[in-house]
N, C-alpha and C. Protein backbone atom coordinates (compact mmCIF):
# COMPACT_ATOMS: atom_id res chain seq x y z
N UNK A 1 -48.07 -184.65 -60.23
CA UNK A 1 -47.02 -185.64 -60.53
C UNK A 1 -46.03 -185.04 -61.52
N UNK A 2 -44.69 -185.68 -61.03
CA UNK A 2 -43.44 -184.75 -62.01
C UNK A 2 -43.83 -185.55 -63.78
N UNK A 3 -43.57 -185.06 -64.82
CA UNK A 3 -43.90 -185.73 -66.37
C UNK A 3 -42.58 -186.22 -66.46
N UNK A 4 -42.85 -187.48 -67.02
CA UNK A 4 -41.73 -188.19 -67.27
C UNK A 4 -40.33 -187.42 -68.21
N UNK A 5 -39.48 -187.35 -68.10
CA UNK A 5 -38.26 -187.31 -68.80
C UNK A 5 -38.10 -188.24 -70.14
N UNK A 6 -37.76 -186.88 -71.00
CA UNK A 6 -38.00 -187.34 -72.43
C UNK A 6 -36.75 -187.51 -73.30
N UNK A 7 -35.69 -188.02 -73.93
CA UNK A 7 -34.99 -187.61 -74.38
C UNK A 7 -35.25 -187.99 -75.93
N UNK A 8 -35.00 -187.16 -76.70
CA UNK A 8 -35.05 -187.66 -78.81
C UNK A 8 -33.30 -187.10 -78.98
N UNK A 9 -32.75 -188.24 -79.58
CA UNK A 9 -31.63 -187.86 -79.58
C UNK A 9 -31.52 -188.72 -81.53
N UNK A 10 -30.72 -187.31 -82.43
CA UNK A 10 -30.75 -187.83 -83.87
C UNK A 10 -29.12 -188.26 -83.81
N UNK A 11 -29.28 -189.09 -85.02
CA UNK A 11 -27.84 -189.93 -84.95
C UNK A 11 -26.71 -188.83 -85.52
N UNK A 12 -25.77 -189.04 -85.11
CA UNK A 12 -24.48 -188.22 -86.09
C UNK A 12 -24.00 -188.57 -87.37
N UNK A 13 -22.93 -187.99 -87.34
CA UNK A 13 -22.64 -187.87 -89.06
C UNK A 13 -22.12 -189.47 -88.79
N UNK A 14 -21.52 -190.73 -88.13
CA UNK A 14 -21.29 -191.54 -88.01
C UNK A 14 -22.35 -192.97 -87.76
N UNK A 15 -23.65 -192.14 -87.58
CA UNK A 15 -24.89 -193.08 -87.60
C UNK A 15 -24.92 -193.63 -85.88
N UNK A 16 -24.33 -193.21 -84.99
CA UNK A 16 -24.44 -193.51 -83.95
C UNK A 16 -25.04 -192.26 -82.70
N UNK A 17 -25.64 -192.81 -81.56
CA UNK A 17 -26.48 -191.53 -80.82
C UNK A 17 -25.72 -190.97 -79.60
N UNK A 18 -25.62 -190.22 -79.92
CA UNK A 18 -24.41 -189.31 -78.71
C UNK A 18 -25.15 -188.79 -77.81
N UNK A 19 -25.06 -188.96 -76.28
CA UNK A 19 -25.53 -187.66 -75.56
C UNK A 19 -24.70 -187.46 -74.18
N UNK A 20 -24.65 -186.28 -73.85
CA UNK A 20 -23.95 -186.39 -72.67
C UNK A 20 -24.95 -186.01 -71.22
N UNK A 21 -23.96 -186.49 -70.51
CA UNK A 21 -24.17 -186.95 -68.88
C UNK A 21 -23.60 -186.97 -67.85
N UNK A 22 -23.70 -187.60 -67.29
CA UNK A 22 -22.74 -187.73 -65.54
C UNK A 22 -22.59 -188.94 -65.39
N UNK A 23 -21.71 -189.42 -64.40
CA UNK A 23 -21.54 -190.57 -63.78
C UNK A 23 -21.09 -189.95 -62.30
N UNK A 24 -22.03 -190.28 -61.08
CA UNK A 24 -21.61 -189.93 -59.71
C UNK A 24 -21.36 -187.82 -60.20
N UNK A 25 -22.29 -187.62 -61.07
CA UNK A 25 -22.17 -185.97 -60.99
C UNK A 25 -20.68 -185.66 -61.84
N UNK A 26 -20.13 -186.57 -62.42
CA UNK A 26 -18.85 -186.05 -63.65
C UNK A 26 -19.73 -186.39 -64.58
N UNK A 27 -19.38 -185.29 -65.66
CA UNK A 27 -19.89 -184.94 -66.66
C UNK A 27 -18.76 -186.41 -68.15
N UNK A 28 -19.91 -187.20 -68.45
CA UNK A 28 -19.30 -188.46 -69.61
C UNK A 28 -20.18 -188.31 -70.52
N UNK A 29 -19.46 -188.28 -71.86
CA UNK A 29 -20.25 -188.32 -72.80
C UNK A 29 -20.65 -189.85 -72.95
N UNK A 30 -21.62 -190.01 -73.57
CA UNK A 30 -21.94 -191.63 -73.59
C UNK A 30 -22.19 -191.83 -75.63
N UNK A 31 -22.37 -193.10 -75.98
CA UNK A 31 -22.76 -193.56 -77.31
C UNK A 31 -23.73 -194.43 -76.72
N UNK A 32 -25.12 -194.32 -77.22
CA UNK A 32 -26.08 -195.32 -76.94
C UNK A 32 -25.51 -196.61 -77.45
N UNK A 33 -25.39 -197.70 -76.86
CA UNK A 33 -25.34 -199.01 -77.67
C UNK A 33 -25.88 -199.91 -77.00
N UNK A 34 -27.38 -200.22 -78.00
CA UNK A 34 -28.35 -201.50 -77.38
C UNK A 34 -26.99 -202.81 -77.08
N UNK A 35 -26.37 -203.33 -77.92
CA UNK A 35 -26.05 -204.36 -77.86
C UNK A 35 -24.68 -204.71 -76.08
N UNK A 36 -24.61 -203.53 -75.33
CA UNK A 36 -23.70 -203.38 -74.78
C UNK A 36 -24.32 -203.98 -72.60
N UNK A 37 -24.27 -205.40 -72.56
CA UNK A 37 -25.30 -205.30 -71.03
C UNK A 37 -25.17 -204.08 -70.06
N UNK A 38 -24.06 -203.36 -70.13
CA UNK A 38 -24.00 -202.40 -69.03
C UNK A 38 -23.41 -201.48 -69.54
N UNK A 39 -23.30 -200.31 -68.84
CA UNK A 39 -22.59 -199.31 -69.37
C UNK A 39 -21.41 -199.28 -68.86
N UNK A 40 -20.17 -199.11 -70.02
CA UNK A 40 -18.65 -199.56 -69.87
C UNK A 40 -18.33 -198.37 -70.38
N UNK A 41 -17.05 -198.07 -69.29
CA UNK A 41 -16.29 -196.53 -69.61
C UNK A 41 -14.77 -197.24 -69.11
N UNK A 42 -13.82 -196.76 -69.55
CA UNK A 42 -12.05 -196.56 -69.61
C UNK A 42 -11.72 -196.53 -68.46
N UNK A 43 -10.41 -197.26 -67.97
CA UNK A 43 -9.74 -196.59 -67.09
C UNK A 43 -9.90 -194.74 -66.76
N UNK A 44 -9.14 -194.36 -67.87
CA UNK A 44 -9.72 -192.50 -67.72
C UNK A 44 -10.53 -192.06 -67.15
N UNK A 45 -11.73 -192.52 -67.82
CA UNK A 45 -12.88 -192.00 -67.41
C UNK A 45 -13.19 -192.18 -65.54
N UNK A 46 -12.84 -193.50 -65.62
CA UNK A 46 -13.08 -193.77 -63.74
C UNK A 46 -12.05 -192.98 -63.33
N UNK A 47 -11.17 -192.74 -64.01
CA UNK A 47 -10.56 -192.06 -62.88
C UNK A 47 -10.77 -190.76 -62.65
N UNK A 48 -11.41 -189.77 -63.66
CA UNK A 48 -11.68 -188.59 -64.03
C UNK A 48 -13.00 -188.56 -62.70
N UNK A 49 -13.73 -189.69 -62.38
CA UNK A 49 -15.01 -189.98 -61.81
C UNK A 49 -14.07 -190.12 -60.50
N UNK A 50 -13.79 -190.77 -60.41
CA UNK A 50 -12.77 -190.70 -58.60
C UNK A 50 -13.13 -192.38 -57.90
N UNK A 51 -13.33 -193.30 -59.08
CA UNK A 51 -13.80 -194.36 -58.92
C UNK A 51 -12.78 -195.53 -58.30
N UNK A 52 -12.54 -195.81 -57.21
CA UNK A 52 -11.51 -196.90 -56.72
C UNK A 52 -12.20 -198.12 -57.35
N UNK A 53 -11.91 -198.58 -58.82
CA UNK A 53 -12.35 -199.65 -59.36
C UNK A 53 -11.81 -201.15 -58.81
N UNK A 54 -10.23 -200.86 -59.23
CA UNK A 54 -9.55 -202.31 -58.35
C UNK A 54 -9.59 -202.33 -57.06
N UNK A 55 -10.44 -201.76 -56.28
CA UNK A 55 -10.91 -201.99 -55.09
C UNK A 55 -11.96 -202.18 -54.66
N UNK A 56 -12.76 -201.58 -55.13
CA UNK A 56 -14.53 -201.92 -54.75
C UNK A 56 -14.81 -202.92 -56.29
N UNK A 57 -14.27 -203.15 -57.14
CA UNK A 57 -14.90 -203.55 -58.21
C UNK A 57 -14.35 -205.00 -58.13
N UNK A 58 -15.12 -206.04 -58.85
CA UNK A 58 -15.18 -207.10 -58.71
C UNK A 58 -14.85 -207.90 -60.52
N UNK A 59 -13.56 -208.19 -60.25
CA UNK A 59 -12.10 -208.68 -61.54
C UNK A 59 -12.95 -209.38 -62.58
N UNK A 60 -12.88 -209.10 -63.63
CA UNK A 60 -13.76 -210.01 -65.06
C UNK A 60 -13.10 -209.77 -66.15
N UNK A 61 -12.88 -210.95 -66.77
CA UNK A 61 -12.25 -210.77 -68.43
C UNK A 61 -13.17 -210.09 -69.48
N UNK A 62 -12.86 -209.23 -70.29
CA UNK A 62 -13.74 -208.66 -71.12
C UNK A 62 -13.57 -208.98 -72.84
N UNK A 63 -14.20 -209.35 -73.43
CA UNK A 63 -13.30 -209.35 -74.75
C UNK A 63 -13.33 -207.52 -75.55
N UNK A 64 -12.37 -207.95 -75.81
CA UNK A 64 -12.76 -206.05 -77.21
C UNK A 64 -12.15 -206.55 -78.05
N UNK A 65 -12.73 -205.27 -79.23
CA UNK A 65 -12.14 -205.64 -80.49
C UNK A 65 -10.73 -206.08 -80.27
N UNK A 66 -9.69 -205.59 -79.42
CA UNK A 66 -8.66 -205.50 -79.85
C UNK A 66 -8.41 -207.05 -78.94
N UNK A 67 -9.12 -208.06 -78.43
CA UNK A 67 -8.33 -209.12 -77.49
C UNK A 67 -9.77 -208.67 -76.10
N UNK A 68 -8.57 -210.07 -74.95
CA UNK A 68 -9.26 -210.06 -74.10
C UNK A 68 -8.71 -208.74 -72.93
N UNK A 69 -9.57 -208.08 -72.16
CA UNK A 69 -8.97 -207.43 -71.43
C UNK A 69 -9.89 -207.27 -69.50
N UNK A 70 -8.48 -206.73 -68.97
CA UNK A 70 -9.24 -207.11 -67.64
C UNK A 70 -10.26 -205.72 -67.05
N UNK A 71 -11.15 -206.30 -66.67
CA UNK A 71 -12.35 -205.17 -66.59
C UNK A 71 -12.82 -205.41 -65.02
N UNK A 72 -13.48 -204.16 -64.37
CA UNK A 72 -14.16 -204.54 -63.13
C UNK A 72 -15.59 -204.12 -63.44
N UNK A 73 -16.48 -205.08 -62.35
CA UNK A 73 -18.06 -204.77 -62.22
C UNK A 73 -17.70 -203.63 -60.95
N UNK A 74 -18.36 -202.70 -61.48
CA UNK A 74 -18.91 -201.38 -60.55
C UNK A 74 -20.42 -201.49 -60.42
N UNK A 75 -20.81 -200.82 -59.69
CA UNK A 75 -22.67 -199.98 -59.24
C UNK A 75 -21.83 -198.30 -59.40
N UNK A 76 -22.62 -197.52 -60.14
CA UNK A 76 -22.51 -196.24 -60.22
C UNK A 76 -23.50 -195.86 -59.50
N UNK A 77 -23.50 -195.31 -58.36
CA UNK A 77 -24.56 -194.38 -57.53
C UNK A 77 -25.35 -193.66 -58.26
N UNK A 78 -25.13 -193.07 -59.51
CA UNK A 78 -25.96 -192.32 -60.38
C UNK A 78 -25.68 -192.34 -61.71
N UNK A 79 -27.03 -192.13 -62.63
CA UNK A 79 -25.92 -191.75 -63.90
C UNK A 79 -27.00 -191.18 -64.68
N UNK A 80 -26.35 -190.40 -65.48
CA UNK A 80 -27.71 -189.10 -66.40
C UNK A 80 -27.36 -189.17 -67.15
N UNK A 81 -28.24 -189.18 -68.32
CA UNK A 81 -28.25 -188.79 -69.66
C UNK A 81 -29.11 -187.38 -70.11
N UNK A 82 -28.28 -186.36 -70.04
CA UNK A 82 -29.05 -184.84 -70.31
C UNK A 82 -30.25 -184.99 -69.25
N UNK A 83 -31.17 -185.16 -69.22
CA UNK A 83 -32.47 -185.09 -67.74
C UNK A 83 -32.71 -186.34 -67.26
N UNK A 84 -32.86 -187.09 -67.45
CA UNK A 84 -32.80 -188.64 -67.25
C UNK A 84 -32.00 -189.00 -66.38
N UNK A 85 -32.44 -189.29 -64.73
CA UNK A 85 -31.27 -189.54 -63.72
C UNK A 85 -31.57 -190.88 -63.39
N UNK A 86 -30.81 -192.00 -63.71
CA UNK A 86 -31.23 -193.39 -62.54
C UNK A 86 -29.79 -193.13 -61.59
N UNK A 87 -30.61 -194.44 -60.45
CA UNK A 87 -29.73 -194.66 -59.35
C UNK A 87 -29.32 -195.90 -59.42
N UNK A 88 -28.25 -196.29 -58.80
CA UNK A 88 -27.40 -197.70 -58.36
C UNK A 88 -27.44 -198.39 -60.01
N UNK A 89 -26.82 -198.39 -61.24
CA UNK A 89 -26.44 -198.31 -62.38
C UNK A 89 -25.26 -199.96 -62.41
N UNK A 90 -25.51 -200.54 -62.76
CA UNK A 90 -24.76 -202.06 -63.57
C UNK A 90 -23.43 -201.15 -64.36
N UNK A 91 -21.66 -201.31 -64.09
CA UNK A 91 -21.28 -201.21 -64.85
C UNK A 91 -19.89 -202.06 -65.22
N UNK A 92 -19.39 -201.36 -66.18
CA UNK A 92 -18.28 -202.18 -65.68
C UNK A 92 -16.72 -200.74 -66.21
N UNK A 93 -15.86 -200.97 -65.54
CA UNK A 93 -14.25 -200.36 -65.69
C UNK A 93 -13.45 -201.26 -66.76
N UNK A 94 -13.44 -201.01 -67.82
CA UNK A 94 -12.12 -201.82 -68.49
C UNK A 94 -10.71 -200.86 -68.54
N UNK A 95 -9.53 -201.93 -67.98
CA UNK A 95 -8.75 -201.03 -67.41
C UNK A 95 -7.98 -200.98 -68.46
N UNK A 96 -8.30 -199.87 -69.60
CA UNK A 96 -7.19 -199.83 -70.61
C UNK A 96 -8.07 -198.51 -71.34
N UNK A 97 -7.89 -198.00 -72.62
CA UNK A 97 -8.18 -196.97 -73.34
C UNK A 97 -9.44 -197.57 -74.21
N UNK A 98 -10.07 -198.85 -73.85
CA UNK A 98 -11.27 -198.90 -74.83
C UNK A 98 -12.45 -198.86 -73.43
N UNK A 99 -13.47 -198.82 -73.70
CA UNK A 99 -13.95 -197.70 -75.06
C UNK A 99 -13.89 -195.94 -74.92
N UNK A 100 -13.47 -195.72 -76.17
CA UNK A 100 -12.77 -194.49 -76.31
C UNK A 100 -14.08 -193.48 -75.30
N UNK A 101 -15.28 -193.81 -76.23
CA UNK A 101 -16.74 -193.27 -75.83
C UNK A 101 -17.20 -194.27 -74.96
N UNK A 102 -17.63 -193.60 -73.72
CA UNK A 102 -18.72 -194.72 -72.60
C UNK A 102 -19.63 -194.93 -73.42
N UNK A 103 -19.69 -196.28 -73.33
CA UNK A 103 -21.05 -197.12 -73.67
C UNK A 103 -22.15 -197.05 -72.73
N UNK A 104 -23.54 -196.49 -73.31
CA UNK A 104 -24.58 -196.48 -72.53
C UNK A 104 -25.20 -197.82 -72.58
N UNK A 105 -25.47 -198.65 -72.38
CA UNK A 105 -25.69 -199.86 -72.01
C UNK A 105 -26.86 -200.35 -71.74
N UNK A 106 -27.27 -201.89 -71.33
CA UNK A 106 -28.49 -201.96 -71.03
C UNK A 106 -28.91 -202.05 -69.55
N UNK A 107 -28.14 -202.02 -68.88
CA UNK A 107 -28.11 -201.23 -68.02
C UNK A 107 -28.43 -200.14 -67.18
N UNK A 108 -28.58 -199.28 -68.01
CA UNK A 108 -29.53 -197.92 -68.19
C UNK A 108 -30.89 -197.83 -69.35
N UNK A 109 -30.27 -198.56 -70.24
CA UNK A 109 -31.75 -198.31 -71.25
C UNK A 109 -32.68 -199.30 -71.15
N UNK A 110 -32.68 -200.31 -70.31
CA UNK A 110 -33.68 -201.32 -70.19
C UNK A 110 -34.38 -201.23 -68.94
N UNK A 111 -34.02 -199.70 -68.00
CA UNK A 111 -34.57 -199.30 -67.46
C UNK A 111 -35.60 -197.98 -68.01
N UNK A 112 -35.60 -197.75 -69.27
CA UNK A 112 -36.62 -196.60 -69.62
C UNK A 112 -37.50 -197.14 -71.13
N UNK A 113 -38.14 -196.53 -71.35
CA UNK A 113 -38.81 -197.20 -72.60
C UNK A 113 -38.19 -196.46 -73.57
N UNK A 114 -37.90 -197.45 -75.04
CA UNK A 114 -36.70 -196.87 -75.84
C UNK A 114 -37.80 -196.92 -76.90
N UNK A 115 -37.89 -195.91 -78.19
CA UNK A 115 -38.32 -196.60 -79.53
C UNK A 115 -37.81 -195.47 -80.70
N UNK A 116 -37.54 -196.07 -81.81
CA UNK A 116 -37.16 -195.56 -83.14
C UNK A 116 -38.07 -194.62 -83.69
N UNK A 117 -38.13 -193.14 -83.92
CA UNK A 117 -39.19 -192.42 -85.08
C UNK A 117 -38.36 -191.93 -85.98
N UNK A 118 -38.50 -193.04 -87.03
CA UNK A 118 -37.96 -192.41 -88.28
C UNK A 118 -35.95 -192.40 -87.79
N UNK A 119 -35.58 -191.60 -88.15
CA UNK A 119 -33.64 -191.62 -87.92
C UNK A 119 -33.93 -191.02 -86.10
N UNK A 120 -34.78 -190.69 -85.63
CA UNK A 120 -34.76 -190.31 -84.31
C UNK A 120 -34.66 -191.18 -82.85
N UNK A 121 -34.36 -191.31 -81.72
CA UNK A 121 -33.97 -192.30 -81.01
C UNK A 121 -34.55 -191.72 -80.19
N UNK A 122 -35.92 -192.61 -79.41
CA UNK A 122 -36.40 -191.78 -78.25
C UNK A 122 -36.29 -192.52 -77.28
N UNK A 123 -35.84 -192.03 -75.78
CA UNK A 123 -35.74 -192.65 -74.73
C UNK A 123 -36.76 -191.20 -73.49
N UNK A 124 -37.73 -192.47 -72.68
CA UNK A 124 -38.15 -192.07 -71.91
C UNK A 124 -38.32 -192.28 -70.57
N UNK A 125 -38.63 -191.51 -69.57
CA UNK A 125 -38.34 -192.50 -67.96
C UNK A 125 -39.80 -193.21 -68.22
N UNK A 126 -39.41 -194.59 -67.62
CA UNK A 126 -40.58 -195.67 -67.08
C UNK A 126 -41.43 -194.92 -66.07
């Protein structure tokens, strides 16, 4: 049997957990954020991904810091975090410049078992 996929990722000089990945095989950096239901990336980013959002994606108001803004629900066919690959992924497109960093979401992390050691952040496959 393959051993599960491990990731320990320590926080940055900003107290937040960085790691990078793919979406559909493009390389996105992500910011872990429990509080986030799905993982949300920029106009940019989808487009950098080759993502026809206002077309396959399905229209939703989003709030952000800055106001309300218009966002689409996507399924990402894939998405990795350094070894960690899931399939068919909850997300969403907000069509403007937030968030600067893709939000890794719960979405992806409430599919693996997550826990705190000490300042360390461990995520593992289920």
């Amino acid at each position: 049997t393959m051993e599960a996929q491990r990731l320990r990722l320590a926080p940055a000089g900003d107290g937040h957990y960085y790691v990078d990945g793919t979406i559909n095989g493009t390389g996105v950096r992500f910011v872990v954020d429990t509080g986030a239901t799905t993982i949300a990336i920029n106009r940019h980013d989808a487009r950098r991904i080759g993502l026809l959002y206002r077309v396959d994606g399905d229209p939703m108001p989003v709030e952000t810091a800055s106001g309300v803004a218009q966002a689409y629900r996507v399924t990402f066919r894939s998405v990795k975090a350094r070894a960690i690959e899931l399939t068919n992924v909850a997300g969403v497109v907000i069509d403007g410049d937030y968030p600067s960093t893709a939000l890794l979401g719960q979405s992806f992390l409430n599919r693996l078992n997550m826990r705190r050691e000490g300042l360390l952040l461990e995520l593992e496959e289920r």
